[in-house]
C-alpha atoms as a PDB file:
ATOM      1  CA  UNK A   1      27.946 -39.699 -41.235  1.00  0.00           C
ATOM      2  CA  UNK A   2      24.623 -37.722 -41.429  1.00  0.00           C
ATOM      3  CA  UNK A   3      22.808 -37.353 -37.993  1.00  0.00           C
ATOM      4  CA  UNK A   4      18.964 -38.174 -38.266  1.00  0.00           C
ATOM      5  CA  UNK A   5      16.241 -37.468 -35.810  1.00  0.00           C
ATOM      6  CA  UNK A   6      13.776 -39.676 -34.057  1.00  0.00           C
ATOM      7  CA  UNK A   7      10.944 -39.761 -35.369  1.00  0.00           C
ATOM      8  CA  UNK A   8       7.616 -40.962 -36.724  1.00  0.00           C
ATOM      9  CA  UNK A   9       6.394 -42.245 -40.427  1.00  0.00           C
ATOM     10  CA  UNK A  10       5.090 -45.297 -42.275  1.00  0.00           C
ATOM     11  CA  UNK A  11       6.851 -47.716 -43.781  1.00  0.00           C
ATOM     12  CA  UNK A  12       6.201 -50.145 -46.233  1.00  0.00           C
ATOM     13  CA  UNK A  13       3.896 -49.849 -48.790  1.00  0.00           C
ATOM     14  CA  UNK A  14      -0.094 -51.506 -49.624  1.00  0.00           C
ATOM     15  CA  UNK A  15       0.640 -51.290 -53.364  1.00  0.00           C
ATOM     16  CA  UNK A  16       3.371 -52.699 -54.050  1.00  0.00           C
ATOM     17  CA  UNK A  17       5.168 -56.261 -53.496  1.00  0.00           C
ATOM     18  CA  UNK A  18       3.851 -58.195 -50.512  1.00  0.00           C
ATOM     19  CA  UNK A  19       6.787 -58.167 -49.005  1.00  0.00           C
ATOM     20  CA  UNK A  20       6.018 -54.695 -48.581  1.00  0.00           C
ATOM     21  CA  UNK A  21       2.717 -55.067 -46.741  1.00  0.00           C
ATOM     22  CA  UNK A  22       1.135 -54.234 -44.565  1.00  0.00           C
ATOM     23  CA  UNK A  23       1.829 -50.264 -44.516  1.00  0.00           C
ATOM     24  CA  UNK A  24       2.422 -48.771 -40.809  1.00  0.00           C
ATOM     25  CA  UNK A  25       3.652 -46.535 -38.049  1.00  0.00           C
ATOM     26  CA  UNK A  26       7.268 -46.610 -36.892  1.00  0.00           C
ATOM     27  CA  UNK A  27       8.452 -44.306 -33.996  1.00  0.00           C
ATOM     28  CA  UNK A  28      12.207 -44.039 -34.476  1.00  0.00           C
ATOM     29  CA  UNK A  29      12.585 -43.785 -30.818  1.00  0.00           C
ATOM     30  CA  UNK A  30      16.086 -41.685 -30.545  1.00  0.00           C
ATOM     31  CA  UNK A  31      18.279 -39.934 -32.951  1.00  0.00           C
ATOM     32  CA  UNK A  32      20.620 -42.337 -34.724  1.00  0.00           C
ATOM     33  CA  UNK A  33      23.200 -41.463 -37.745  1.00  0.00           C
ATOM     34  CA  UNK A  34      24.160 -42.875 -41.150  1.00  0.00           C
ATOM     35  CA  UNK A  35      26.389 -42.976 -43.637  1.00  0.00           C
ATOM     36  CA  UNK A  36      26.076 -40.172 -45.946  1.00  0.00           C
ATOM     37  CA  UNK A  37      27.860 -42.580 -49.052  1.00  0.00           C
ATOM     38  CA  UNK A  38      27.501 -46.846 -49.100  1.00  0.00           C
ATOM     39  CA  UNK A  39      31.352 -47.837 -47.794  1.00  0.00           C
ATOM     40  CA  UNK A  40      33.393 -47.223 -50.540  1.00  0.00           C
ATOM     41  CA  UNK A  41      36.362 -50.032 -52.180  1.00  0.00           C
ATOM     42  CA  UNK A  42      38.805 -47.149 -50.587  1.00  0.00           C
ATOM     43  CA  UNK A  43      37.066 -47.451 -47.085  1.00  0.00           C
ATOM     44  CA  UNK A  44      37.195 -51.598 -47.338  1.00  0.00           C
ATOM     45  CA  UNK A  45      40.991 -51.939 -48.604  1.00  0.00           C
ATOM     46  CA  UNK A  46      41.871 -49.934 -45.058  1.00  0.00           C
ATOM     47  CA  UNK A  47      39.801 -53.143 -43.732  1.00  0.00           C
ATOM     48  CA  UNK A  48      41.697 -55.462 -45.726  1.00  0.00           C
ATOM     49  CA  UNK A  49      45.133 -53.728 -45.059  1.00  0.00           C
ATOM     50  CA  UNK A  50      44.037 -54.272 -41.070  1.00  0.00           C
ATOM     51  CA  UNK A  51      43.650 -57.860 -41.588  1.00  0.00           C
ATOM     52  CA  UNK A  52      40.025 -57.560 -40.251  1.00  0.00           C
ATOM     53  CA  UNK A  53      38.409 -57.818 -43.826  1.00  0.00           C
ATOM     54  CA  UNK A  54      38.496 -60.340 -46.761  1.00  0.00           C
ATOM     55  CA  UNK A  55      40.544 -59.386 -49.724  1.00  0.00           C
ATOM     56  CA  UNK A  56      37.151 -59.582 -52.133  1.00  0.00           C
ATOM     57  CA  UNK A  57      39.625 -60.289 -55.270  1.00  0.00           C
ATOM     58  CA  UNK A  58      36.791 -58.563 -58.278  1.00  0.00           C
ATOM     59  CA  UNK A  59      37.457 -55.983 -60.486  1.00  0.00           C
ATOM     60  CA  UNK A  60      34.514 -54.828 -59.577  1.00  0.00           C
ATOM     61  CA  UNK A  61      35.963 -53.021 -56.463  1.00  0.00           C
ATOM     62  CA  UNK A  62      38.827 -51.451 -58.469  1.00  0.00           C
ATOM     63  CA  UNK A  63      37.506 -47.568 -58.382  1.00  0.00           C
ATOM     64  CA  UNK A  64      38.168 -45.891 -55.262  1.00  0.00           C
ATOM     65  CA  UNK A  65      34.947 -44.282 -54.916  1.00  0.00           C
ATOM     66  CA  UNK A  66      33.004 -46.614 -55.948  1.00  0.00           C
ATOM     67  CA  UNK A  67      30.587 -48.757 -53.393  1.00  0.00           C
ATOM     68  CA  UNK A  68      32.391 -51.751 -52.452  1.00  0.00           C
ATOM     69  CA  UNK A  69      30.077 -54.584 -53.836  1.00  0.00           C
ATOM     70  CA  UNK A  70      30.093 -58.333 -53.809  1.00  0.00           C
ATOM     71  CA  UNK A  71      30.289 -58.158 -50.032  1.00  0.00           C
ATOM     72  CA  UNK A  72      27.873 -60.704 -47.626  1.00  0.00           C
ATOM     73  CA  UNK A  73      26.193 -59.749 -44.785  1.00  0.00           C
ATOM     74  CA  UNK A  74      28.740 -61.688 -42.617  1.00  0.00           C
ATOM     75  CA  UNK A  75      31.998 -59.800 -44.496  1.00  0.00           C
ATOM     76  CA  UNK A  76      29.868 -56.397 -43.864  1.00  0.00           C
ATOM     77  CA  UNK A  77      29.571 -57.392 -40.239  1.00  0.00           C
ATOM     78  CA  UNK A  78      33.621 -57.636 -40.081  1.00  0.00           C
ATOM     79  CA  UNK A  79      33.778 -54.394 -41.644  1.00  0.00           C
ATOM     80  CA  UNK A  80      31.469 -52.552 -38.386  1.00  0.00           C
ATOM     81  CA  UNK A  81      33.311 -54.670 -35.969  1.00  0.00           C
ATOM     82  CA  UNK A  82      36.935 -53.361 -37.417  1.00  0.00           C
ATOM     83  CA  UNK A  83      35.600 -49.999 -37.623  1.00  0.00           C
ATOM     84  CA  UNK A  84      34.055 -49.584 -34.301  1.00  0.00           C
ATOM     85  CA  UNK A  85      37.694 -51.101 -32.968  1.00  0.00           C
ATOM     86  CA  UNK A  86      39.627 -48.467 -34.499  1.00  0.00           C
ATOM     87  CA  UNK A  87      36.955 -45.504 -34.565  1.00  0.00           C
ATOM     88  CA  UNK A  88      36.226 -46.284 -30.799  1.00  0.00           C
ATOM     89  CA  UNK A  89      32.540 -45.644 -31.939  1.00  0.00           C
ATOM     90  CA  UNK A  90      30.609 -47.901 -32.109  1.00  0.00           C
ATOM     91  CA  UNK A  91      29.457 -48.626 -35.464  1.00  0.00           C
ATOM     92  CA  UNK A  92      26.893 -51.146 -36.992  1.00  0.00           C
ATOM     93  CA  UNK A  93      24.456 -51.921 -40.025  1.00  0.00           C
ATOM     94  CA  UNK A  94      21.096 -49.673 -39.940  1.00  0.00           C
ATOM     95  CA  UNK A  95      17.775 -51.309 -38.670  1.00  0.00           C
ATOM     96  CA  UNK A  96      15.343 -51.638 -41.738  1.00  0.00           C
ATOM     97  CA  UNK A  97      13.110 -49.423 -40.574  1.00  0.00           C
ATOM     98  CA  UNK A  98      15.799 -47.087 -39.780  1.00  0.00           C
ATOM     99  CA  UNK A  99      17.012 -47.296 -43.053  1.00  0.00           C
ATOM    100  CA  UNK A 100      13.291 -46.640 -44.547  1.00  0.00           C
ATOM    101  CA  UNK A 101      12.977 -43.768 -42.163  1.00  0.00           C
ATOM    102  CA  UNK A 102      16.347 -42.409 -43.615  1.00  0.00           C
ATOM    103  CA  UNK A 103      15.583 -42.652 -47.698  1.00  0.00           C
ATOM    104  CA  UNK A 104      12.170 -41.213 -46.956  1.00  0.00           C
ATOM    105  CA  UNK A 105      13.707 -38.492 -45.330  1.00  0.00           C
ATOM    106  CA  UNK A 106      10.124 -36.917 -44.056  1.00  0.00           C
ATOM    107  CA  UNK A 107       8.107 -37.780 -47.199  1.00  0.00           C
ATOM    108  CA  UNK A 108       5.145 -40.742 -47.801  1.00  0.00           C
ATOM    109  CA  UNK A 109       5.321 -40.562 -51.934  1.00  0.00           C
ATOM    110  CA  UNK A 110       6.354 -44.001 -54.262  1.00  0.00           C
ATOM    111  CA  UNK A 111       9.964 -42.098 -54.407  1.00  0.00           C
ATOM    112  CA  UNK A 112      11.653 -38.803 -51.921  1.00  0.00           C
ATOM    113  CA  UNK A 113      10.902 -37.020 -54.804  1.00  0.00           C
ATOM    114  CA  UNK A 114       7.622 -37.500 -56.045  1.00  0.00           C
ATOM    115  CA  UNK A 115       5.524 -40.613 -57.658  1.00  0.00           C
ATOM    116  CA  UNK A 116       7.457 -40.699 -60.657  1.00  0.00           C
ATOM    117  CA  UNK A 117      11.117 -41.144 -62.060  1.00  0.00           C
ATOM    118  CA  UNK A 118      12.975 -38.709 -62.114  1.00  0.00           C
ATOM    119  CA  UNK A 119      16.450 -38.526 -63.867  1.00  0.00           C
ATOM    120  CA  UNK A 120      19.489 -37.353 -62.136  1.00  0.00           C
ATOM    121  CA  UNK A 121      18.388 -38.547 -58.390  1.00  0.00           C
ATOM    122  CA  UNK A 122      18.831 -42.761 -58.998  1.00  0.00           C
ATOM    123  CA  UNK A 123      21.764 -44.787 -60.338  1.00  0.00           C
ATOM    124  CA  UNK A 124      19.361 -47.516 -61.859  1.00  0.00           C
ATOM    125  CA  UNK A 125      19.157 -49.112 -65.033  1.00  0.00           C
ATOM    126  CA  UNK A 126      17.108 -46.319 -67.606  1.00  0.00           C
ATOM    127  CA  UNK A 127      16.595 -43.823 -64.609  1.00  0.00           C
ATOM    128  CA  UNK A 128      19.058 -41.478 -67.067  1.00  0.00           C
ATOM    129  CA  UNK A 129      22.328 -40.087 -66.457  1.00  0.00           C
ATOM    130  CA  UNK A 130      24.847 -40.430 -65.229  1.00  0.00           C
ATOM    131  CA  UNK A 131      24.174 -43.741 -64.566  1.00  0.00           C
ATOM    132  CA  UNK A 132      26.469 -46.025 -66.653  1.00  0.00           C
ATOM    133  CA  UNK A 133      25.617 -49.852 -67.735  1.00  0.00           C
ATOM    134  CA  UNK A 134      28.956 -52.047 -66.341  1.00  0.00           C
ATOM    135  CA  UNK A 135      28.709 -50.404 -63.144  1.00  0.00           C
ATOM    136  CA  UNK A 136      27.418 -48.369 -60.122  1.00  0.00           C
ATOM    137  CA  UNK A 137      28.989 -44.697 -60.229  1.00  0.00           C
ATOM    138  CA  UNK A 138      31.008 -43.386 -57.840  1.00  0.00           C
ATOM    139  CA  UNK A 139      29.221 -42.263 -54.793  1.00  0.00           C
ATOM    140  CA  UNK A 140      27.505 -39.342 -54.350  1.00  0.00           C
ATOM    141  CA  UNK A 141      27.311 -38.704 -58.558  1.00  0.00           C
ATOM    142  CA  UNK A 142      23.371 -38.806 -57.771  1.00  0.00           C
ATOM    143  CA  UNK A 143      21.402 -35.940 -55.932  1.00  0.00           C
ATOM    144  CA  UNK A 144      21.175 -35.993 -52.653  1.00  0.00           C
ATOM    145  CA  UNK A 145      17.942 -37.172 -51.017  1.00  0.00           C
ATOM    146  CA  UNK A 146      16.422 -33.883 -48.166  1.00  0.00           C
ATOM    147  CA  UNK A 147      18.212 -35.327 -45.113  1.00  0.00           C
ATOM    148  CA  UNK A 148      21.520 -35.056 -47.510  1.00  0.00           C
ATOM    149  CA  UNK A 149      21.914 -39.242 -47.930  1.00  0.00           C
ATOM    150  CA  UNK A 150      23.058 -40.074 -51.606  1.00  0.00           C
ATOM    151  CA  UNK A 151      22.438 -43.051 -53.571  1.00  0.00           C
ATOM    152  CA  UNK A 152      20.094 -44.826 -51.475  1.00  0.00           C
ATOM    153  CA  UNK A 153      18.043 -45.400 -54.145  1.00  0.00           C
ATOM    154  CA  UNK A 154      20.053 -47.722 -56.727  1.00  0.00           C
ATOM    155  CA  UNK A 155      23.879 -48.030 -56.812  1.00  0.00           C
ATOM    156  CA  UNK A 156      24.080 -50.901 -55.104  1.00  0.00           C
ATOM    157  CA  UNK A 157      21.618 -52.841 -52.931  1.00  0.00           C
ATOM    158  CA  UNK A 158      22.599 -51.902 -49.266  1.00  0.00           C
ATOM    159  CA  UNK A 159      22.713 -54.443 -46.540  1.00  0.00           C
ATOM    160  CA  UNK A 160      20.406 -54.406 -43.301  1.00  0.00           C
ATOM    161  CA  UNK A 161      20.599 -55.646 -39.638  1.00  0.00           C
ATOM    162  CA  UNK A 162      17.368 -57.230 -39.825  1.00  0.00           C
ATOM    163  CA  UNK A 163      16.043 -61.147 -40.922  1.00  0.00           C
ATOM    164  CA  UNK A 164      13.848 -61.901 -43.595  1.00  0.00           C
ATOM    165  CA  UNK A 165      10.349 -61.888 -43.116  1.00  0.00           C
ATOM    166  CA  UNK A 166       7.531 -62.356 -45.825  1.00  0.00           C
ATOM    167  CA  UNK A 167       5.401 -59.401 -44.884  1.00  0.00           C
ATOM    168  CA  UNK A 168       5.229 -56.801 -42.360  1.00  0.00           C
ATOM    169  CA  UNK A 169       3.195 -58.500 -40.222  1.00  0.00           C
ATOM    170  CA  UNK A 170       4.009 -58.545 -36.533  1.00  0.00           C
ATOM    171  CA  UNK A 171       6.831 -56.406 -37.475  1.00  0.00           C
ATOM    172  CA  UNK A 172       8.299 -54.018 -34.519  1.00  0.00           C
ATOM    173  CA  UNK A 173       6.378 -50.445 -34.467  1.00  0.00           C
ATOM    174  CA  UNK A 174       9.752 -48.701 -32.279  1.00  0.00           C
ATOM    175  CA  UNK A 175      12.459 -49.084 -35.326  1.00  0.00           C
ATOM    176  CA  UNK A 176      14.600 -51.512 -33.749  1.00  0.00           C
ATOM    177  CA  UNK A 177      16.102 -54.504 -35.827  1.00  0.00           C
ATOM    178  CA  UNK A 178      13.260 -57.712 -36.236  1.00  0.00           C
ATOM    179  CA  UNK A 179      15.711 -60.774 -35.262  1.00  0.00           C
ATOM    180  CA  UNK A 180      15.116 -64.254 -34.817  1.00  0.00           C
ATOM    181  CA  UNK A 181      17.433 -66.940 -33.518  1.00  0.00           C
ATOM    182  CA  UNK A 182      19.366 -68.620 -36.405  1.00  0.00           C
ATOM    183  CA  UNK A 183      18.255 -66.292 -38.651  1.00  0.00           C
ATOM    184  CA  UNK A 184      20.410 -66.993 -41.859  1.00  0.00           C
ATOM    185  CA  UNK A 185      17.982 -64.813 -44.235  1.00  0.00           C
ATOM    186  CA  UNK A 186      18.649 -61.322 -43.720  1.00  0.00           C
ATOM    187  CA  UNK A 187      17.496 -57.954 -45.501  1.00  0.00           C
ATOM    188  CA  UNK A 188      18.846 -55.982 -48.185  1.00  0.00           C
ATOM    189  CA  UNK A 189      17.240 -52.277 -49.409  1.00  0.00           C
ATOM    190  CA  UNK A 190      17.474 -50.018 -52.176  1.00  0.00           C
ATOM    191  CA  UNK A 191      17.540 -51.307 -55.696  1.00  0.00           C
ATOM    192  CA  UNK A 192      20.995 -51.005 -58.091  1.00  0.00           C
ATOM    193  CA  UNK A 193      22.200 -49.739 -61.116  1.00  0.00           C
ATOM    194  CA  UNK A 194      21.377 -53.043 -63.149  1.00  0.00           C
ATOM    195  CA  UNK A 195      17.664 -52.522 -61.618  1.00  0.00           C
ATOM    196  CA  UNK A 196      15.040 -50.401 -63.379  1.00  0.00           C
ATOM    197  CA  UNK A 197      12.891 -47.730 -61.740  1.00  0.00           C
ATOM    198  CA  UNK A 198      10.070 -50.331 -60.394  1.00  0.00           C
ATOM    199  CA  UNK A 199      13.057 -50.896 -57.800  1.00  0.00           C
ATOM    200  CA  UNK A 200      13.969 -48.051 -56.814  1.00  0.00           C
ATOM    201  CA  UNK A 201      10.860 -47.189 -54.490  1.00  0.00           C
ATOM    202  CA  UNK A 202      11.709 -45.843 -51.057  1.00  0.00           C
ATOM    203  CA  UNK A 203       9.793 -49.239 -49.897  1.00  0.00           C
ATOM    204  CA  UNK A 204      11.670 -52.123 -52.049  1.00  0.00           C
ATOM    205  CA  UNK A 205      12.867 -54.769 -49.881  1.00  0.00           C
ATOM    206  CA  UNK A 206      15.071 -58.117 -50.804  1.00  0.00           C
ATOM    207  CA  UNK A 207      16.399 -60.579 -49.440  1.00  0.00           C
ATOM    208  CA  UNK A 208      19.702 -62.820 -49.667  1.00  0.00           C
ATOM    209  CA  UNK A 209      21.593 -65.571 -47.408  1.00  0.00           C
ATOM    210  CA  UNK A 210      23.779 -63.470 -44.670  1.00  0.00           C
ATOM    211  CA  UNK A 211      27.155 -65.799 -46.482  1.00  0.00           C
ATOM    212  CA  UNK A 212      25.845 -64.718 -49.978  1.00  0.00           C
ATOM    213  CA  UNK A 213      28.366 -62.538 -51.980  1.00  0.00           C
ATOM    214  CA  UNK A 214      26.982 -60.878 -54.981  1.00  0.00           C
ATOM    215  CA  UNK A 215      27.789 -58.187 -57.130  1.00  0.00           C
ATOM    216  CA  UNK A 216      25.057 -56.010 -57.111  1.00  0.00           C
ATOM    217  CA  UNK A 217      25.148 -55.745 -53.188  1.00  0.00           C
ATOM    218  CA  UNK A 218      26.924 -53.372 -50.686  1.00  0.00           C
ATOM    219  CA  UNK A 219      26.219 -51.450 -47.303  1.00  0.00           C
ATOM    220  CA  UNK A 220      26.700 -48.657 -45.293  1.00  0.00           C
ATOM    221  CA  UNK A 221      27.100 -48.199 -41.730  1.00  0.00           C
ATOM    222  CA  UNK A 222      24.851 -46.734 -38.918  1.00  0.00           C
ATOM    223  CA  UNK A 223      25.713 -45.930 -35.022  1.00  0.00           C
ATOM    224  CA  UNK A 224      23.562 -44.639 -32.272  1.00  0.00           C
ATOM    225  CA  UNK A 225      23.772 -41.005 -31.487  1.00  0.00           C
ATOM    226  CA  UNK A 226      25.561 -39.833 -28.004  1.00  0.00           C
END
């Protein structure tokens, strides 16, 4: 886990995908900390062994340290429970604007490191090596962003706490996770390795059914700093 401060910046983007508008201010009101790697297949079999997790069954998860993928929100939400059981800390998916705030790490450009690709800092699909076609690398094979987070940017698409909305409209300005009742629709962040560079802006944003399994999507965790 990487601890983060609170805050200020702007998230979203004007130029982009709707979905991405409009741009504004967030106040991350208090320091918060995330996961310096997505939760690797290593870090889920422990899960699995517990008999808190499902037993995902794809060769996909076969390398250690790779990011467990093909996980929905719902099995990522076992995982936090599990872990904050055992851990006695209590664990939990980032808010999306926490998770913004985190791959920006302090700047405002179309990437952390600039407007353009760059290779070497995202596992996406022609972003360079050593990103490989049939799968995400292991984590942290990509440079780390400046508050020392790796692969946020590709690898695999990384869950959220948040629902779905269409825009940033109405969205909260104090970083805390946009619910509704019901909501089924939930947020995922970051781009993959099968995605090209378009995706791998610091303000990409997607979206999946919370019971949807796929293979291009993982997580990591978040907890609230003491």
């Amino acid at each position: 886990m990487v601890s983060l401060p609170k805050g200020e910046f702007v998230m979203g983007s004007n130029t982009d995908d709707p979905s991405e508008r409009p741009a504004h201010p967030v106040a991350i009101p208090h320091p918060f900390a995330i996961g310096k790697f997505e939760v690797t297949n290593e870090q889920w079999a422990a899960c699995v062994e517990a008999g808190a997790c499902p037993k995902l069954g794809s060769e996909s998860n076969a390398v250690k340290n790779g990011p467990v993928r093909d996980v929905s929100w719902d099995d990522a939400q076992q995982y936090v429970k599990w872990l904050s059981k055992t851990s006695g800390k209590s664990y939990r998916l980032p808010t999306e604007a926490e998770w913004e705030f985190a791959i920006r790490a302090g700047t405002a450009t179309r990437y952390w490191w600039g407007g353009q690709m760059k290779t070497g800092n995202a596992n996406c699909k022609d972003c360079g090596d050593p990103s490989r076609p049939e799968g995400p690398a292991p984590v942290g094979s990509f440079a780390a962003n400046p508050y020392g987070l790796h692969d946020m940017n590709g690898s695999v698409w990384e869950w959220v706490s948040d629902c779905w909305h269409n825009s940033f409209k109405g969205a909260p300005a104090d970083g805390r996770s946009w619910d509704e009742n019901d909501c089924r629709v939930r947020v995922i962040r970051g781009g993959s390795w099968r995605d090209g560079a378009d995706y791998m802006t610091s303000s990409t944003r997607f979206k999946y059914d919370a019971s949807v399994r796929h293979s291009q999507n993982g997580f990591r965790v978040a907890r609230d700093a003491k």
